[in-house]
PDB file of N, CA and C in Angstrom:
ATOM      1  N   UNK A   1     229.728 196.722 198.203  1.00  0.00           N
ATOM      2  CA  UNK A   1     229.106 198.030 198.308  1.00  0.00           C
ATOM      3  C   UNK A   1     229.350 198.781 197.011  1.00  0.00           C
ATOM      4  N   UNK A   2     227.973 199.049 196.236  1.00  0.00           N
ATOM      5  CA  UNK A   2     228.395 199.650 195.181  1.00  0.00           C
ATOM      6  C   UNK A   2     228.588 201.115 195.051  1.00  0.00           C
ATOM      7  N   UNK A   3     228.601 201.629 194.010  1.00  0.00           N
ATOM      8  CA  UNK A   3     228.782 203.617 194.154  1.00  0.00           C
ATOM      9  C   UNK A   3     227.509 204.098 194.158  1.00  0.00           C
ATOM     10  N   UNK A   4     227.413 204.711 195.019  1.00  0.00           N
ATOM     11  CA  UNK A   4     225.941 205.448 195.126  1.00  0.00           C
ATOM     12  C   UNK A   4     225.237 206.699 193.949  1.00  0.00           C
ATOM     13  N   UNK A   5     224.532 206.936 193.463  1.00  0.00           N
ATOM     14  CA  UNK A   5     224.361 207.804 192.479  1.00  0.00           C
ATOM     15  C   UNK A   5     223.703 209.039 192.802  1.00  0.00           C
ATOM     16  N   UNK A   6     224.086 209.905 193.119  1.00  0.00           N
ATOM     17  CA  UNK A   6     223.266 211.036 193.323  1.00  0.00           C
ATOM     18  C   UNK A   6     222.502 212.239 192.278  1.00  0.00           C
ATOM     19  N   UNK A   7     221.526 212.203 192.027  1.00  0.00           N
ATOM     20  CA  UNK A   7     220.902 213.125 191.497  1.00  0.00           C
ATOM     21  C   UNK A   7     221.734 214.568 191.198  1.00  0.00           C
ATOM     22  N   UNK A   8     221.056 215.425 189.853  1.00  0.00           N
ATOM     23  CA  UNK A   8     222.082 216.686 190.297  1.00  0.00           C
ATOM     24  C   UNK A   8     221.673 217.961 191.005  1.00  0.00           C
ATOM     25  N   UNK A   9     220.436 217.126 190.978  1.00  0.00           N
ATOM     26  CA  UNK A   9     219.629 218.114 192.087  1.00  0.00           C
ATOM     27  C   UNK A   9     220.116 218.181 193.284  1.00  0.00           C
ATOM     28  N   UNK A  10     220.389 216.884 193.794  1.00  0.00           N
ATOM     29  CA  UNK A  10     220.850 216.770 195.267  1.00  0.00           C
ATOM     30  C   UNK A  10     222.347 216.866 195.515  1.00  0.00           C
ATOM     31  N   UNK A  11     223.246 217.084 194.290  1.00  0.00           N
ATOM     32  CA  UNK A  11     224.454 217.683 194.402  1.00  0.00           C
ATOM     33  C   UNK A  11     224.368 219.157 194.626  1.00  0.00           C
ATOM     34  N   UNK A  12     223.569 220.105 193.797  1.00  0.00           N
ATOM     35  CA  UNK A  12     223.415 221.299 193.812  1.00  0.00           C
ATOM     36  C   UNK A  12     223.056 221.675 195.042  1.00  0.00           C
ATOM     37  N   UNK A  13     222.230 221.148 195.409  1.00  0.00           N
ATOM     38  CA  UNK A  13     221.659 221.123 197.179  1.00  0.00           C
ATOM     39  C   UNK A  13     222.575 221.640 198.136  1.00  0.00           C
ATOM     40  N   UNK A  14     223.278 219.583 197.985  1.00  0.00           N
ATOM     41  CA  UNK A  14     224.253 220.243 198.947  1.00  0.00           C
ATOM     42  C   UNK A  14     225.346 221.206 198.752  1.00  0.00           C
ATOM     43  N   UNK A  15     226.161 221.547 197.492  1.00  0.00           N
ATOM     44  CA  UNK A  15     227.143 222.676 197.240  1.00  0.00           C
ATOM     45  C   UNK A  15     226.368 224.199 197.861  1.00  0.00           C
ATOM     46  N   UNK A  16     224.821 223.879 197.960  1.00  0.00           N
ATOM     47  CA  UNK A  16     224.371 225.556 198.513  1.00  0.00           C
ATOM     48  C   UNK A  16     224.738 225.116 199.415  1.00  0.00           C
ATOM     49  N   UNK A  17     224.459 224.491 200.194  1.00  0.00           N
ATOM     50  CA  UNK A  17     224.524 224.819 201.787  1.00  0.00           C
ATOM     51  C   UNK A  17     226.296 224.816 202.691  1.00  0.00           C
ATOM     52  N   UNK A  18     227.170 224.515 201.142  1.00  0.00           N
ATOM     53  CA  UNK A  18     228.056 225.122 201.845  1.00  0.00           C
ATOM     54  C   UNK A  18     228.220 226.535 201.096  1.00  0.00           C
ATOM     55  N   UNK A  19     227.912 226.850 199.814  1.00  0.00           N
ATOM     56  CA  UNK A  19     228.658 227.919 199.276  1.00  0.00           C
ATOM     57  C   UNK A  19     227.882 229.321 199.682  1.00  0.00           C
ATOM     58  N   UNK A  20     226.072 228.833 199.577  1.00  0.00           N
ATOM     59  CA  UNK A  20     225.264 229.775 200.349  1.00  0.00           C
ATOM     60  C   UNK A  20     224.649 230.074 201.531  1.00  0.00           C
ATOM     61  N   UNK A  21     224.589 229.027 202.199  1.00  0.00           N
ATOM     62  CA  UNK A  21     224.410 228.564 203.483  1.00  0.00           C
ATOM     63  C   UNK A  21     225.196 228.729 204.651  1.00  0.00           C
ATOM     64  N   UNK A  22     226.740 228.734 204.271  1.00  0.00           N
ATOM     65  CA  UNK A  22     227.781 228.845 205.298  1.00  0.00           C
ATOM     66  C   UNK A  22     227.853 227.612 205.931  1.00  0.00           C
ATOM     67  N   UNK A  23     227.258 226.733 205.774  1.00  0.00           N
ATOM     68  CA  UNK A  23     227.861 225.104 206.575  1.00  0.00           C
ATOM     69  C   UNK A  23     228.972 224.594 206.222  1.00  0.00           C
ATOM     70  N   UNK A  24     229.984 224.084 207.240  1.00  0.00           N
ATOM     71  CA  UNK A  24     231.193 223.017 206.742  1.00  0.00           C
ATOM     72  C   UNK A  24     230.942 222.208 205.934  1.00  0.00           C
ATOM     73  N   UNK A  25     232.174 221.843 204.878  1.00  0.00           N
ATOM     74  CA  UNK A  25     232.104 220.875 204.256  1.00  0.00           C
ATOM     75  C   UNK A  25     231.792 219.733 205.155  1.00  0.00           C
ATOM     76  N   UNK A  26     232.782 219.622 206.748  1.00  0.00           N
ATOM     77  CA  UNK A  26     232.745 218.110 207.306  1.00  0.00           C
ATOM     78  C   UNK A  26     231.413 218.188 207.820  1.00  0.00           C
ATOM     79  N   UNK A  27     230.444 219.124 207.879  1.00  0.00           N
ATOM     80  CA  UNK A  27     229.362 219.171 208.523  1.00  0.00           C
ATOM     81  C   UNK A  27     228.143 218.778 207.806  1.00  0.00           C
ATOM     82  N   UNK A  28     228.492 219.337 206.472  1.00  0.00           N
ATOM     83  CA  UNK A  28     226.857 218.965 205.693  1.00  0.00           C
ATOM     84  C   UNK A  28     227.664 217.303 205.163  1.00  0.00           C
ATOM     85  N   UNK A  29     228.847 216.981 204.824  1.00  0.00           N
ATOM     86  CA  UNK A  29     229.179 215.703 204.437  1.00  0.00           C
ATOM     87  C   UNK A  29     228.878 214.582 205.379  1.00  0.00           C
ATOM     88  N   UNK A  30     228.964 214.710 207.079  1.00  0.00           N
ATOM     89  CA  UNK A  30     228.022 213.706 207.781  1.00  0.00           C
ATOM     90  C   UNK A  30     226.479 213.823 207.874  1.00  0.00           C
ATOM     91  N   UNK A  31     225.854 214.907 207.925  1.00  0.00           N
ATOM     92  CA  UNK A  31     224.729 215.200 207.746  1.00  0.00           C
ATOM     93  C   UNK A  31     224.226 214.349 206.816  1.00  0.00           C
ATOM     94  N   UNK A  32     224.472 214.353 205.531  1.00  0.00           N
ATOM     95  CA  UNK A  32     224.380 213.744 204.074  1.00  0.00           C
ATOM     96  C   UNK A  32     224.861 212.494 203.855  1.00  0.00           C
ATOM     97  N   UNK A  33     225.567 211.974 204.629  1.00  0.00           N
ATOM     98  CA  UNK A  33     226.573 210.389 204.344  1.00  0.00           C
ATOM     99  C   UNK A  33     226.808 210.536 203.258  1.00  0.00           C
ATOM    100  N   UNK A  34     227.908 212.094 202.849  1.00  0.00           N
ATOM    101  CA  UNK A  34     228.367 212.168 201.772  1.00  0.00           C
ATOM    102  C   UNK A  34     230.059 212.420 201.440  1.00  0.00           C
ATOM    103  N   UNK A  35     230.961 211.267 201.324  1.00  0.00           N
ATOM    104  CA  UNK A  35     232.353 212.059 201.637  1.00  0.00           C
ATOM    105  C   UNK A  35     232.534 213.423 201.604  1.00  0.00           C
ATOM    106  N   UNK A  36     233.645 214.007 201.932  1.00  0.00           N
ATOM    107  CA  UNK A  36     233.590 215.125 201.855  1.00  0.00           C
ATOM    108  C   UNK A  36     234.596 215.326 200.360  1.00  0.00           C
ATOM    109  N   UNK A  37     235.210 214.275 200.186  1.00  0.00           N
ATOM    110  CA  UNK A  37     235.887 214.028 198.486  1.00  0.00           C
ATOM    111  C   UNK A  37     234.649 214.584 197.315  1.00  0.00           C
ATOM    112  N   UNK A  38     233.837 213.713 197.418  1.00  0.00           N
ATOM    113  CA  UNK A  38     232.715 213.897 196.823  1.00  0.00           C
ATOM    114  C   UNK A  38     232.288 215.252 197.301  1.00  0.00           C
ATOM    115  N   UNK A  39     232.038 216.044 198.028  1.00  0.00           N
ATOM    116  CA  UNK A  39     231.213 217.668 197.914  1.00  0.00           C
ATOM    117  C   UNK A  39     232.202 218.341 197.424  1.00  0.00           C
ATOM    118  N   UNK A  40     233.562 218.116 197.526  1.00  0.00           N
ATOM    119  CA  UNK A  40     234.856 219.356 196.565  1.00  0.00           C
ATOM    120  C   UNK A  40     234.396 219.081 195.415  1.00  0.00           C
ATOM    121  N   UNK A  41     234.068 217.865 195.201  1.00  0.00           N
ATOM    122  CA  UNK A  41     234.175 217.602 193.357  1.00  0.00           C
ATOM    123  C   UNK A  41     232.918 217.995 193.123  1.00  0.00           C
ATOM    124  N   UNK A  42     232.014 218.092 193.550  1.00  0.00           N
ATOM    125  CA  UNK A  42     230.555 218.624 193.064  1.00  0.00           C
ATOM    126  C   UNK A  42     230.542 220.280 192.961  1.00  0.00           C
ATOM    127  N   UNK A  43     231.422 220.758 193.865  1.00  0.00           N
ATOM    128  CA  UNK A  43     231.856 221.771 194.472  1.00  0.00           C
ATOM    129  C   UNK A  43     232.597 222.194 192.962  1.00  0.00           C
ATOM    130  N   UNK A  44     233.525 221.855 192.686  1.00  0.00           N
ATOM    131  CA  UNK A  44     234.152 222.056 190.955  1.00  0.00           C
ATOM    132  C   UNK A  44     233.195 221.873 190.212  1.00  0.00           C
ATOM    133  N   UNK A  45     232.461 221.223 189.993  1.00  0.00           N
ATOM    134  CA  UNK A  45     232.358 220.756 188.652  1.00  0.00           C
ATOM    135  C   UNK A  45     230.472 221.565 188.794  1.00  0.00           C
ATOM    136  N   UNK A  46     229.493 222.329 189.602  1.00  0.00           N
ATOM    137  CA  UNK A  46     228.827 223.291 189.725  1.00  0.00           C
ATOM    138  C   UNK A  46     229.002 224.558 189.871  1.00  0.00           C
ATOM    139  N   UNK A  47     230.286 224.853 190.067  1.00  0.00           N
ATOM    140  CA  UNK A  47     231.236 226.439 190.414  1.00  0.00           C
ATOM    141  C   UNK A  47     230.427 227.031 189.108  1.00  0.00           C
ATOM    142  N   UNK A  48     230.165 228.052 189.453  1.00  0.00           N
ATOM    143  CA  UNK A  48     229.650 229.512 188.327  1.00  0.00           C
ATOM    144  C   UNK A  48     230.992 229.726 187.607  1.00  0.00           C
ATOM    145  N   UNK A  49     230.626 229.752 186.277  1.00  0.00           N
ATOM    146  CA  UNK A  49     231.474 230.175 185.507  1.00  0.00           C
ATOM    147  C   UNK A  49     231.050 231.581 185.045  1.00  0.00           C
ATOM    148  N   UNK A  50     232.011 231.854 184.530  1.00  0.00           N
ATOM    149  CA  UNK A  50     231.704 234.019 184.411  1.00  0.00           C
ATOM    150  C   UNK A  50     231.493 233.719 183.248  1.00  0.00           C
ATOM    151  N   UNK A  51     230.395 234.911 183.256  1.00  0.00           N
ATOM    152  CA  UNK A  51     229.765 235.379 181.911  1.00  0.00           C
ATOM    153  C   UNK A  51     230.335 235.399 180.901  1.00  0.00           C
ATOM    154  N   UNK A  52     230.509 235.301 179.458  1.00  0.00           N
ATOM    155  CA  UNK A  52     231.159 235.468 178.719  1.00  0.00           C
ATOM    156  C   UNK A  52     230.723 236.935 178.099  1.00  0.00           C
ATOM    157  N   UNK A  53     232.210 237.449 177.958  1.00  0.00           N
ATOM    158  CA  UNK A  53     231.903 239.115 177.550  1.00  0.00           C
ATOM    159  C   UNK A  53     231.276 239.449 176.509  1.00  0.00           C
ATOM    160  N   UNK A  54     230.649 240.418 176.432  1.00  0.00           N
ATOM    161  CA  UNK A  54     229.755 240.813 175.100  1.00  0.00           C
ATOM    162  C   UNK A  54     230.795 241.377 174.005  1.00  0.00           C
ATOM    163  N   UNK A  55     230.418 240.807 172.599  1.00  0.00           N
ATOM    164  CA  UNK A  55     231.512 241.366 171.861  1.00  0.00           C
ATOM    165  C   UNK A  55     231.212 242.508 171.219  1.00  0.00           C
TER     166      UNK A  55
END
């Protein structure tokens, strides 16, 4: 079984539907047959970073 590749479209996807959506991680991760290891780390690595201040 090899590693599955997901698009970053379909990472972004699912990080809305927990971060804007309000769904569980364990909920959209069976929904998706997506660990739930895998949505924290998509979850990091799409997190909004703050603006950088005007100088």
């Amino acid at each position: 079984m090899g590693k599955a590749n997901f698009s970053d479209e379909f990472k972004r996807d699912a990080v809305a539907q927990i971060t804007e959506r309000g769904y569980r991680v364990a909920e959209v991760s069976q929904r998706l047959g997506v660990s739930q290891h895998s949505l924290y780390a998509w979850k990091r690595q799409f997190a909004r970073r703050p603006a950088a201040r005007p100088a």
